[in-house]
Protein backbone atom coordinates (compact mmCIF):
# COMPACT_ATOMS: atom_id res chain seq x y z
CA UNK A 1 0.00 0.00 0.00
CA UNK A 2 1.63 3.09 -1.09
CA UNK A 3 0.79 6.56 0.91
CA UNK A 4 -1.96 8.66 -0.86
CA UNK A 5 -0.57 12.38 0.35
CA UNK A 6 -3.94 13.98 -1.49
CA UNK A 7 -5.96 11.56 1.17
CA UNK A 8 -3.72 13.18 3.85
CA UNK A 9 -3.96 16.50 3.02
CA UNK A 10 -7.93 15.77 2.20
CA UNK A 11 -8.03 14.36 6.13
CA UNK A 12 -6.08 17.60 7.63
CA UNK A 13 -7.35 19.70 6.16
CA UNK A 14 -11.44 18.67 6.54
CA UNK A 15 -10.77 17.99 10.55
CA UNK A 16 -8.65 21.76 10.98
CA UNK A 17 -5.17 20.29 11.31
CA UNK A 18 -2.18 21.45 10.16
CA UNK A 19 0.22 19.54 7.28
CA UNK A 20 3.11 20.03 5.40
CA UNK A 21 2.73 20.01 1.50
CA UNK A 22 5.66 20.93 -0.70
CA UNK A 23 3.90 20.23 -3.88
CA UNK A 24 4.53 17.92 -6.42
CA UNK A 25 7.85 17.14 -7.40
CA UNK A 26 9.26 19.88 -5.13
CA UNK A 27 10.56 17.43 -2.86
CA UNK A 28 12.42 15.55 -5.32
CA UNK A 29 14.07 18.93 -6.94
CA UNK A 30 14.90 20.32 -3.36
CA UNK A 31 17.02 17.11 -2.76
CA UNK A 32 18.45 17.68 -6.25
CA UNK A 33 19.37 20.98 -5.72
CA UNK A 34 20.67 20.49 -2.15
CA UNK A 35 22.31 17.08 -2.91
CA UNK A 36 20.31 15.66 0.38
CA UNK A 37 18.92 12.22 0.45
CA UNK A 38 15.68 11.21 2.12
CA UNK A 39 17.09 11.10 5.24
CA UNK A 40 18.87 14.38 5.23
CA UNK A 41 15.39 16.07 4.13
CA UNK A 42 13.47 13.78 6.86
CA UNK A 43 16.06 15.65 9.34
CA UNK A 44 15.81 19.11 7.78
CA UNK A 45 12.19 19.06 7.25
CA UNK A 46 10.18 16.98 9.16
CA UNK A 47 11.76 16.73 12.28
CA UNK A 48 11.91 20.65 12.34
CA UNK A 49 8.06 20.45 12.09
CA UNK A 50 7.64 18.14 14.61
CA UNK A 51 9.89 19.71 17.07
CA UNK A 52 7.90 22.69 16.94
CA UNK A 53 4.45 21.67 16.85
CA UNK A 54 5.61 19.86 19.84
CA UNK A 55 6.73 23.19 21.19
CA UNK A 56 3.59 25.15 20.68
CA UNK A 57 1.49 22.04 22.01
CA UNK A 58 -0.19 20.70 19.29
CA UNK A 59 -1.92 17.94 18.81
CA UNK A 60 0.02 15.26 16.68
CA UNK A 61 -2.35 12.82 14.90
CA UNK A 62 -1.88 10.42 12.16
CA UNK A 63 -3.96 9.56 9.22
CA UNK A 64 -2.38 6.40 8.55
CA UNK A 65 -1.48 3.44 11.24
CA UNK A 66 2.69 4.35 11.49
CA UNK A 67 2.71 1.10 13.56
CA UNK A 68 1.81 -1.45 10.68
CA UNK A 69 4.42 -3.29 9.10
CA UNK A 70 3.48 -1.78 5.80
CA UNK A 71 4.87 1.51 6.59
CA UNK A 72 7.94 0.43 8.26
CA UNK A 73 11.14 2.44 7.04
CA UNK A 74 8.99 5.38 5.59
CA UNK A 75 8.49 8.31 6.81
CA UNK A 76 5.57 7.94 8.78
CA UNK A 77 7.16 5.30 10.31
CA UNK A 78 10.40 7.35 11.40
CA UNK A 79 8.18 10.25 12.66
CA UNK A 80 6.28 8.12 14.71
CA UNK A 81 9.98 6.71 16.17
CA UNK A 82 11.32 10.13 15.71
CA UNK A 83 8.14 11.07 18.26
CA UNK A 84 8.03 8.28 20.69
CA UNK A 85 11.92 9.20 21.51
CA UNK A 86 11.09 13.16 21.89
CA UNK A 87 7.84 13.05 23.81
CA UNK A 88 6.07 10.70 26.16
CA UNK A 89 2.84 9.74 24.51
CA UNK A 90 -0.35 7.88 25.99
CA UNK A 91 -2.52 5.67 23.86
């Protein structure tokens, strides 16, 4: 099952939540440009927008179980690690 980001953005956006959205193919030409791998822009990018919407307080929900094996390695997957490690969170 590949990640649908119109569905995610279609889910933030209809329940008020905030999302990042570079567009497509921006991603790809930003790591281009930059020479930074998906790792390097997972680092630069999302964990930035994590750290602060953990900052401000926000409420961090998912559209998509990270936990399921089919999302393991992707970035859903590392932002839900990425999250577990920075915050303490209650299920």
């Amino acid at each position: 099952m590949s990640f649908n980001l119109q569905i995610h953005n279609v889910i933030a956006e209809k329940n008020g939540a905030m999302y990042f959205d570079m567009k497509d193919g921006l991603y790809d030409e930003v790591m281009k440009i930059y020479n930074l791998s998906y790792q390097d822009m997972f680092e630069e990018f999302n964990t930035v927008a994590l750290d602060k919407a953990i900052r401000e307080g926000k409420m961090i929900r998912f559209t998509h179980n990270p936990e399921l094996a089919e999302y393991a390695g992707s970035f859903t997957d590392q932002e839900w690690k990425y999250l577990k490690k920075m915050v303490t969170i209650c299920i």
